[in-house]
C-alpha atoms as a PDB file:
ATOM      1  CA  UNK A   1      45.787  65.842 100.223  1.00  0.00           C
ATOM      2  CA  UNK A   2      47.513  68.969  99.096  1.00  0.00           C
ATOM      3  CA  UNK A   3      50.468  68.658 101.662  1.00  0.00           C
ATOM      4  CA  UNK A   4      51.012  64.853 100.528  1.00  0.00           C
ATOM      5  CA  UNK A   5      51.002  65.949  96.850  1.00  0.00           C
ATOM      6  CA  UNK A   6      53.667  68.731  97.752  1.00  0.00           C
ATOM      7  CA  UNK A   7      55.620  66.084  99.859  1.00  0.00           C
ATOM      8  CA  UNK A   8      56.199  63.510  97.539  1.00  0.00           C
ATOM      9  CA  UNK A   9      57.269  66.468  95.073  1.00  0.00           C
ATOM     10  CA  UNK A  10      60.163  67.276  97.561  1.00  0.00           C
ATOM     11  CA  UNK A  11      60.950  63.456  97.588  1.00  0.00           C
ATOM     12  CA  UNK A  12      61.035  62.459  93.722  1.00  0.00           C
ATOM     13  CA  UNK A  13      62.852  66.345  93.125  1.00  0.00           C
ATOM     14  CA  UNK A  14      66.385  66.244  91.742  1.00  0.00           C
ATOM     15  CA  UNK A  15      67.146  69.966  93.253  1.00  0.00           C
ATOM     16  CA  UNK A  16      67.113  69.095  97.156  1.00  0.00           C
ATOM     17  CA  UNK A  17      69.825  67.017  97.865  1.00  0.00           C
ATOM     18  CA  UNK A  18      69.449  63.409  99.285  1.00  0.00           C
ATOM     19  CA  UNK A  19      71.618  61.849 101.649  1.00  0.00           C
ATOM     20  CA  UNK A  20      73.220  58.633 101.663  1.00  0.00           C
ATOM     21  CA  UNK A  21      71.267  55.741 103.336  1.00  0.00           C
ATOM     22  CA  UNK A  22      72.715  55.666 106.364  1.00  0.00           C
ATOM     23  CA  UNK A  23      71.830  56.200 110.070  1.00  0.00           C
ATOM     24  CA  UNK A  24      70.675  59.730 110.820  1.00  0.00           C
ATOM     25  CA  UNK A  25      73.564  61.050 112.795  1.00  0.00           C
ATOM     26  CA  UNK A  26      75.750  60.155 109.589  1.00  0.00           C
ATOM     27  CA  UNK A  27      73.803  61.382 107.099  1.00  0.00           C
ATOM     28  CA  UNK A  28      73.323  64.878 108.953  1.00  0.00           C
ATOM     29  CA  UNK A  29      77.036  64.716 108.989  1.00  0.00           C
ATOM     30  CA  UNK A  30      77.226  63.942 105.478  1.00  0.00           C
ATOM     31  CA  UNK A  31      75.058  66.773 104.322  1.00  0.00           C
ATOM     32  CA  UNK A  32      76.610  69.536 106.478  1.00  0.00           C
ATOM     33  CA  UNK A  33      80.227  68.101 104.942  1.00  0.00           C
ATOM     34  CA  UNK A  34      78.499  69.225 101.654  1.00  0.00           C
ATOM     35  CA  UNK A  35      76.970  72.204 102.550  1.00  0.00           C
ATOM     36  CA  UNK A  36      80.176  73.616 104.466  1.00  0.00           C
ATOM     37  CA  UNK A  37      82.310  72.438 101.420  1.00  0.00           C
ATOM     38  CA  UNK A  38      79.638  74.495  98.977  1.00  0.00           C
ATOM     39  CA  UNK A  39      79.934  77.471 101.139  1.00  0.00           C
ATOM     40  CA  UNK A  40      83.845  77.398 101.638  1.00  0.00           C
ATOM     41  CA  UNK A  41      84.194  77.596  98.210  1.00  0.00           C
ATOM     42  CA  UNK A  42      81.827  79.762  96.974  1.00  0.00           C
ATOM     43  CA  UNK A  43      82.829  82.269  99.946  1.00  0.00           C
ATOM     44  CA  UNK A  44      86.337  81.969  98.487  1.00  0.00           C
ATOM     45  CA  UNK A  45      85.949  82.604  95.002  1.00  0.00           C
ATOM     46  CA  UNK A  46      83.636  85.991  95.923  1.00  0.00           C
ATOM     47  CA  UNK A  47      86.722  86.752  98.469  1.00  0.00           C
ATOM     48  CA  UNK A  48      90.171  85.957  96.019  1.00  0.00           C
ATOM     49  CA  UNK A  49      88.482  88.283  93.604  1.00  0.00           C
ATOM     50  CA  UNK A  50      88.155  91.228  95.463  1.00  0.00           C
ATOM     51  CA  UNK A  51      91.487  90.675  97.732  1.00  0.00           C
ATOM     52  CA  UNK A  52      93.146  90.775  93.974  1.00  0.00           C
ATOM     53  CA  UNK A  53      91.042  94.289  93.444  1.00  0.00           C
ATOM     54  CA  UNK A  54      92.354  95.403  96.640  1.00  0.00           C
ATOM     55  CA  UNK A  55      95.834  94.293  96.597  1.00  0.00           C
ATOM     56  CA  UNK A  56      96.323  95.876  92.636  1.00  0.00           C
ATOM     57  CA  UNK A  57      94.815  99.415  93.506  1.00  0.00           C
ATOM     58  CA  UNK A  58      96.911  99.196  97.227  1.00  0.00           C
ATOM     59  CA  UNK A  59     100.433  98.608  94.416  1.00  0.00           C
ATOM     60  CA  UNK A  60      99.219 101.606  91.668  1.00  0.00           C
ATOM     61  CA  UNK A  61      98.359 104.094  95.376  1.00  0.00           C
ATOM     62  CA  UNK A  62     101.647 103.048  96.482  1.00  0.00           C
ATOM     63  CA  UNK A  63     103.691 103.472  93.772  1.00  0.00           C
ATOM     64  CA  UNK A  64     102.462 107.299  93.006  1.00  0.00           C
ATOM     65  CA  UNK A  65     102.796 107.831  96.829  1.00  0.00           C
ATOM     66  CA  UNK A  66     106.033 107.245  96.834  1.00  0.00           C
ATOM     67  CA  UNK A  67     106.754 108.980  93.981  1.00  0.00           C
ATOM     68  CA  UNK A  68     105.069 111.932  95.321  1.00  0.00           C
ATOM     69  CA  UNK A  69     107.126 111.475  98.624  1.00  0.00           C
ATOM     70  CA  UNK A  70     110.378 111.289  96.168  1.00  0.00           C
ATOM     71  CA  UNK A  71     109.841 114.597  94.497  1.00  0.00           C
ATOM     72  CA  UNK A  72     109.021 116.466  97.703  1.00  0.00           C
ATOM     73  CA  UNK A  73     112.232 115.056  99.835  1.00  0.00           C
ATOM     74  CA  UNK A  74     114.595 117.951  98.630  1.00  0.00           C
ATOM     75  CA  UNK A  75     112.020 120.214 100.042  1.00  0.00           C
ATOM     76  CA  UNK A  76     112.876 119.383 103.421  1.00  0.00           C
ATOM     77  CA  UNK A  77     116.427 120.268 103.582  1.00  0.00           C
ATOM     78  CA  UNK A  78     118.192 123.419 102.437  1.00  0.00           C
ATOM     79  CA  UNK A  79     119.022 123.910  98.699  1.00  0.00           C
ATOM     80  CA  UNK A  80     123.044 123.003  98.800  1.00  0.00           C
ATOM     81  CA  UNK A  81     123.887 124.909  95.507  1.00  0.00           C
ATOM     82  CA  UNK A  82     123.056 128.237  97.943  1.00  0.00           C
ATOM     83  CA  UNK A  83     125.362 127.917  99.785  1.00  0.00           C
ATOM     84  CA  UNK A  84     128.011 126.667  97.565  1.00  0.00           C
ATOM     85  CA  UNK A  85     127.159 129.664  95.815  1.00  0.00           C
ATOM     86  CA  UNK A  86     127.311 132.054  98.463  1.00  0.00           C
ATOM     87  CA  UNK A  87     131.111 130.808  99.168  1.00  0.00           C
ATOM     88  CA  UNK A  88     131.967 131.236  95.555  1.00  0.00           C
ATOM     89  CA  UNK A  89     131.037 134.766  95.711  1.00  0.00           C
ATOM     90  CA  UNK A  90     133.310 134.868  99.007  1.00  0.00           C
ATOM     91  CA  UNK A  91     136.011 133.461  97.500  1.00  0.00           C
ATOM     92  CA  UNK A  92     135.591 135.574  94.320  1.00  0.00           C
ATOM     93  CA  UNK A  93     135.658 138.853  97.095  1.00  0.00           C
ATOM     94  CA  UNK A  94     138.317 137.994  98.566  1.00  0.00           C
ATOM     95  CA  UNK A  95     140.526 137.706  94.994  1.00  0.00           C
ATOM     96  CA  UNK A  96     138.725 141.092  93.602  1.00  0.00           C
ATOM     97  CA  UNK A  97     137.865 143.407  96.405  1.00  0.00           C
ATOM     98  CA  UNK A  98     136.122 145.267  93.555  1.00  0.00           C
ATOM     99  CA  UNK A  99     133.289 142.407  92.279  1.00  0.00           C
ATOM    100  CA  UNK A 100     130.114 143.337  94.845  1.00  0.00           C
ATOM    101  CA  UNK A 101     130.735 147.132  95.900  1.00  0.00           C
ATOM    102  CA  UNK A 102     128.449 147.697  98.339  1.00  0.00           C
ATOM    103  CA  UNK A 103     127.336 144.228  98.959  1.00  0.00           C
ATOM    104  CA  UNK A 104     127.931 142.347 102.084  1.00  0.00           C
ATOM    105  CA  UNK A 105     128.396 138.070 101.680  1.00  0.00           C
ATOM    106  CA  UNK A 106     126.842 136.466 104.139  1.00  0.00           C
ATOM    107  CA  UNK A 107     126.023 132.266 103.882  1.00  0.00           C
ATOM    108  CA  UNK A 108     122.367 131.694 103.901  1.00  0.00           C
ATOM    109  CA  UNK A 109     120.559 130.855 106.502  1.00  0.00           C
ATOM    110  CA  UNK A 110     117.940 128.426 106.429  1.00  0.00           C
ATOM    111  CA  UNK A 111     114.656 128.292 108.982  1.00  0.00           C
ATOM    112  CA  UNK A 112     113.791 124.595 107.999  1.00  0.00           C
ATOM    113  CA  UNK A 113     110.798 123.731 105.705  1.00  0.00           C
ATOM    114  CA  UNK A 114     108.054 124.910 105.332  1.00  0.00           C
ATOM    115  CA  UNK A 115     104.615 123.843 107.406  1.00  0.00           C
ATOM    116  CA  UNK A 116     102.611 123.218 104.134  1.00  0.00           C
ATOM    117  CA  UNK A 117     105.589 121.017 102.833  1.00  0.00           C
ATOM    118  CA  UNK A 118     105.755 119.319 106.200  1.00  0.00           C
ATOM    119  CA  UNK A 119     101.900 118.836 106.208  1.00  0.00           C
ATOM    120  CA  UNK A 120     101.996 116.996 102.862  1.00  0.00           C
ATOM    121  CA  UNK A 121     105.096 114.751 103.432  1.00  0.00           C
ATOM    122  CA  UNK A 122     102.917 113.945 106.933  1.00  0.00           C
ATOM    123  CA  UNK A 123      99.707 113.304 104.688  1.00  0.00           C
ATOM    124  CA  UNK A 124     102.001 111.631 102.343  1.00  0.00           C
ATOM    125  CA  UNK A 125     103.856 109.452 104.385  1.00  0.00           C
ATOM    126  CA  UNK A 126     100.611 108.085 106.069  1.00  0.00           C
ATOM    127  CA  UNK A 127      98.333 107.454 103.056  1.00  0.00           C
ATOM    128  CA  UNK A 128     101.393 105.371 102.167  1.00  0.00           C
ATOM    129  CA  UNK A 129     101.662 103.646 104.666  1.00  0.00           C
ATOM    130  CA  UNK A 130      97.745 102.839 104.792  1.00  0.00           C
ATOM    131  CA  UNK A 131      98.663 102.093 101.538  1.00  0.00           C
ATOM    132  CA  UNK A 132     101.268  99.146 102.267  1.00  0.00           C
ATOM    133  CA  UNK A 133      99.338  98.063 105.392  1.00  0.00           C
ATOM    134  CA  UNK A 134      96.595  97.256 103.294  1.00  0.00           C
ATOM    135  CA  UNK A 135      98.891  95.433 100.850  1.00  0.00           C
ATOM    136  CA  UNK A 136      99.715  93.801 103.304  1.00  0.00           C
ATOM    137  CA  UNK A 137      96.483  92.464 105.144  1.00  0.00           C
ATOM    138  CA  UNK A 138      95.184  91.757 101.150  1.00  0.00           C
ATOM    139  CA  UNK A 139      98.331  89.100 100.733  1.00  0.00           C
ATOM    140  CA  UNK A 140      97.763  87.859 104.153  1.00  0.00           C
ATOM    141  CA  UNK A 141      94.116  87.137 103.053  1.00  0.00           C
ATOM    142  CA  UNK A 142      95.053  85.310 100.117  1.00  0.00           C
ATOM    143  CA  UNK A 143      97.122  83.211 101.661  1.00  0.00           C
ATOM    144  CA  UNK A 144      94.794  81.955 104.250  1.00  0.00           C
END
């Protein structure tokens, strides 16, 4: 008695869906249509909002990156004014014999950079590119 009572519940309900009279093979058809359809899109609204998320912080990490990796490029070659410097005092010796008594000009010589500024243009350059990859795979997405 109690199962026929909840049975004819489910029938008159408005909240399960009813398929079309039809055959059975076309009305399962019909209703998985539907249901795919319902999940599609409500899988791709959750999705496009967090590929946007993902795709604006990947942009603001990648523009202060690079900036980072901007500021630190002239620490990886030698300073030129030292050395442009260094031949000014040459030439200035070699006018006035008298300018740096007891001095001796030599160029300066450079070892390369340091390993801490090596470390962090490494770090730098790879959180950057992480950075773009992810960019990347986050436009890919919403494209699909």
């Amino acid at each position: 008695m109690l199962l026929r009572e909840i049975l004819n519940v489910l029938k008159q309900s408005v909240i399960a869906k009813k398929p079309p009279p039809s055959d059975d093979w076309n009305g399962f058809w019909d209703v998985y249509d539907q249901e795919a359809e319902e999940f599609d899109k409500s899988f791709v609204e959750k999705y496009a909002s967090d590929l946007d998320n993902g795709l604006i912080f990947a942009g603001l990490f990648s523009a202060v990156s690079a900036t980072f990796v901007g500021t630190m490029l002239p620490d990886l070659s030698p300073a030129p004014s030292d050395t442009t410097n260094a031949l000014l005092m040459m030439i200035y010796y070699q006018l006035n014999n008298t300018a740096f008594p007891g001095q001796v000009l030599t160029l300066p010589s450079w070892d390369g950079p340091l390993w801490v500024t090596i470390w962090t243009q490494t770090l730098l350059y790879a959180g950057l590119s992480a950075s773009l990859l992810a960019a990347l795979g986050a436009v890919l997405g919403k494209q699909w």
